[in-house]
Protein backbone atom coordinates (compact mmCIF):
# COMPACT_ATOMS: atom_id res chain seq x y z
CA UNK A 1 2.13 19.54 -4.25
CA UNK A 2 3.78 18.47 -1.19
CA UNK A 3 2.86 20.37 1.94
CA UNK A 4 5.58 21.41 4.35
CA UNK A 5 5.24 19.49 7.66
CA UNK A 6 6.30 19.85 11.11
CA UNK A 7 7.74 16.72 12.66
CA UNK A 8 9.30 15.98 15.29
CA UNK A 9 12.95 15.38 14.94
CA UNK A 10 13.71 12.71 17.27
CA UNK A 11 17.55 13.60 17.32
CA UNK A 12 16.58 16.60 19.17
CA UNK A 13 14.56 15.31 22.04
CA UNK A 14 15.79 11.76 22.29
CA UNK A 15 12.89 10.10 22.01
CA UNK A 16 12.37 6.34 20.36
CA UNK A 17 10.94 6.60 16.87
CA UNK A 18 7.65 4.60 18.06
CA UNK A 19 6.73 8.02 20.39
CA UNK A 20 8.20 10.10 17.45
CA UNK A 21 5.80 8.79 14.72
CA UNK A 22 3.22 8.92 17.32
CA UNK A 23 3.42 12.61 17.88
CA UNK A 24 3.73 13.19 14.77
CA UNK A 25 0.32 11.71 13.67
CA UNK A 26 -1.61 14.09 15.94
CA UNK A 27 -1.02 15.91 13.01
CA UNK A 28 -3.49 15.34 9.72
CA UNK A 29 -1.81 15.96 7.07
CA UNK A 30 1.29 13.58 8.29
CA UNK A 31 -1.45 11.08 9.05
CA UNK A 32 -2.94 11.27 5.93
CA UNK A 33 0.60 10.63 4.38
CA UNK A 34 1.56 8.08 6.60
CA UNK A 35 -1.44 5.92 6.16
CA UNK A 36 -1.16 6.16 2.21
CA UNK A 37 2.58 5.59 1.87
CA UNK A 38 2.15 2.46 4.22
CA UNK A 39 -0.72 1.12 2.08
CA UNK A 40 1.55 1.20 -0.72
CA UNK A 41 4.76 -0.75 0.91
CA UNK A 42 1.89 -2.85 1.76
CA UNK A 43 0.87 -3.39 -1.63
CA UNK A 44 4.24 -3.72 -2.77
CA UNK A 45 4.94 -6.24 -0.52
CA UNK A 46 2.23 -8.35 -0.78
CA UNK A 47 2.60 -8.40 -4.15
CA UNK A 48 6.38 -9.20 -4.36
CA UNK A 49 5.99 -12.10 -1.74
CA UNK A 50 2.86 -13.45 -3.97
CA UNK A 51 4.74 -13.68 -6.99
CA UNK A 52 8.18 -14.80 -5.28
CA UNK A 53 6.13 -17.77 -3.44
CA UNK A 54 4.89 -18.73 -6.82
CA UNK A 55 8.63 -18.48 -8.46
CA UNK A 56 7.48 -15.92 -11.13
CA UNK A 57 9.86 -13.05 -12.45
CA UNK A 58 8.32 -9.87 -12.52
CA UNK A 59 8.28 -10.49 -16.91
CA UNK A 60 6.04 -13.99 -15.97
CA UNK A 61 3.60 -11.81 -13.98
CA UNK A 62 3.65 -9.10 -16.28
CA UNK A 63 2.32 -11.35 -19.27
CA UNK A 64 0.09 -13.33 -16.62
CA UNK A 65 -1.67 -9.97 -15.73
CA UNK A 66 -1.50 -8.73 -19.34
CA UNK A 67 0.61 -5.16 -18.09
CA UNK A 68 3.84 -4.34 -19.17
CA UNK A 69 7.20 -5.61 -16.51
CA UNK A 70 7.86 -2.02 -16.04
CA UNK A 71 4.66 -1.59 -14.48
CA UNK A 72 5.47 -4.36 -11.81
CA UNK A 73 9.09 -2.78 -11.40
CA UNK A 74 7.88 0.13 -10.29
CA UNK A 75 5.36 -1.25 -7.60
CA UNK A 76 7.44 -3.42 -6.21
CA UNK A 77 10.44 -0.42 -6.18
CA UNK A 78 8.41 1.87 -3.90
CA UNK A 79 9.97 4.72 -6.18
CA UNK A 80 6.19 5.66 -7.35
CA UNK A 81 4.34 6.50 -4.17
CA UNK A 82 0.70 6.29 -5.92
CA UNK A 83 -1.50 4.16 -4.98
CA UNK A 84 -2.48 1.46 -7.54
CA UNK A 85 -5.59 1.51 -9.51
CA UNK A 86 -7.97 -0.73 -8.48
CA UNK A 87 -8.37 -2.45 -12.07
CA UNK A 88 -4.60 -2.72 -12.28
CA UNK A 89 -4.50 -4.50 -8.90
CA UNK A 90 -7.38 -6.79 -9.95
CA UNK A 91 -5.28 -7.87 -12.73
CA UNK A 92 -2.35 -8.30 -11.11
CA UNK A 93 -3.62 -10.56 -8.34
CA UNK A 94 -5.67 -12.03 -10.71
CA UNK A 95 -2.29 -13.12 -12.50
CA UNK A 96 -0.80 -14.38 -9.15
CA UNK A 97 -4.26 -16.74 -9.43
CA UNK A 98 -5.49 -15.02 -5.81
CA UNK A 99 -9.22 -13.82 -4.88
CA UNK A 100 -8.75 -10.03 -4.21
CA UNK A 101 -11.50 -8.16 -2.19
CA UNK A 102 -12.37 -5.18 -0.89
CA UNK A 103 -13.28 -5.03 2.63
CA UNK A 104 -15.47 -1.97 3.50
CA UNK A 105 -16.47 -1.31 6.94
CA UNK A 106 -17.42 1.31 9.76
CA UNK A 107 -15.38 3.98 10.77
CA UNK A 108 -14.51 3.78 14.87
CA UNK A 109 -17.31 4.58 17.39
CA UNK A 110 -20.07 3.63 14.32
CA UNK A 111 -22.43 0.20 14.13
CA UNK A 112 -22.65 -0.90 10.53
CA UNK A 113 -22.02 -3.84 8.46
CA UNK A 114 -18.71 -4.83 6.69
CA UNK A 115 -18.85 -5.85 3.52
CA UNK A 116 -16.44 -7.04 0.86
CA UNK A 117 -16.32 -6.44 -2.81
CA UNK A 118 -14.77 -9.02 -5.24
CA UNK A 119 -11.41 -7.16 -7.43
CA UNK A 120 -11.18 -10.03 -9.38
């Protein structure tokens, strides 16, 4: 369930969108939302420019990753804001013949290692 948010409306105070959005991520649950829908248009767009680059229609991919078209449709719509399984992205970058990884590192302030782990 979607939570009602307060934003800032920037109509109303005249302010560029760039200090907008940045008030508006003082505030967690907006942040938390932000950060997720633009990891998906990243996705997406990575994605889309992979398999463009590479001259594939979204059916090609869909039979090199072994999902159905639909499935790539969708991601690359934005209509579906969930994030993509991991084993679905492994497949599909897999398809687009690409090492995918997972990079894992420290949170700000905090000394640790990064590491990456292999998708595909």
């Amino acid at each position: 369930m979607r939570r009602k948010m307060k934003v800032v409306d920037p109509a109303s105070v005249g302010l560029p969108l760039e200090a907008v959005i940045l008030e508006n991520l003082r505030d967690h649950e907006y942040r938390k939302d932000f950060v997720r829908i633009n990891l998906r248009i990243e996705i997406a767009a990575v994605v889309k420019r992979l398999r463009l680059e590479r001259g594939l229609t979204q059916k090609q991919l869909a039979a090199r990753a072994g999902v159905p078209q639909s499935q790539i449709a969708r991601l690359e719509g934005l209509a579906d804001e969930r994030i993509p399984s991991l084993d679905f992205l492994g497949r599909l970058f897999r398809g687009l013949g690409q090492r995918a990884t997972l990079r894992v590192g420290p949170t700000r302030g905090r000394k640790s290692s990064i590491c990456e782990i292999a998708l595909v």
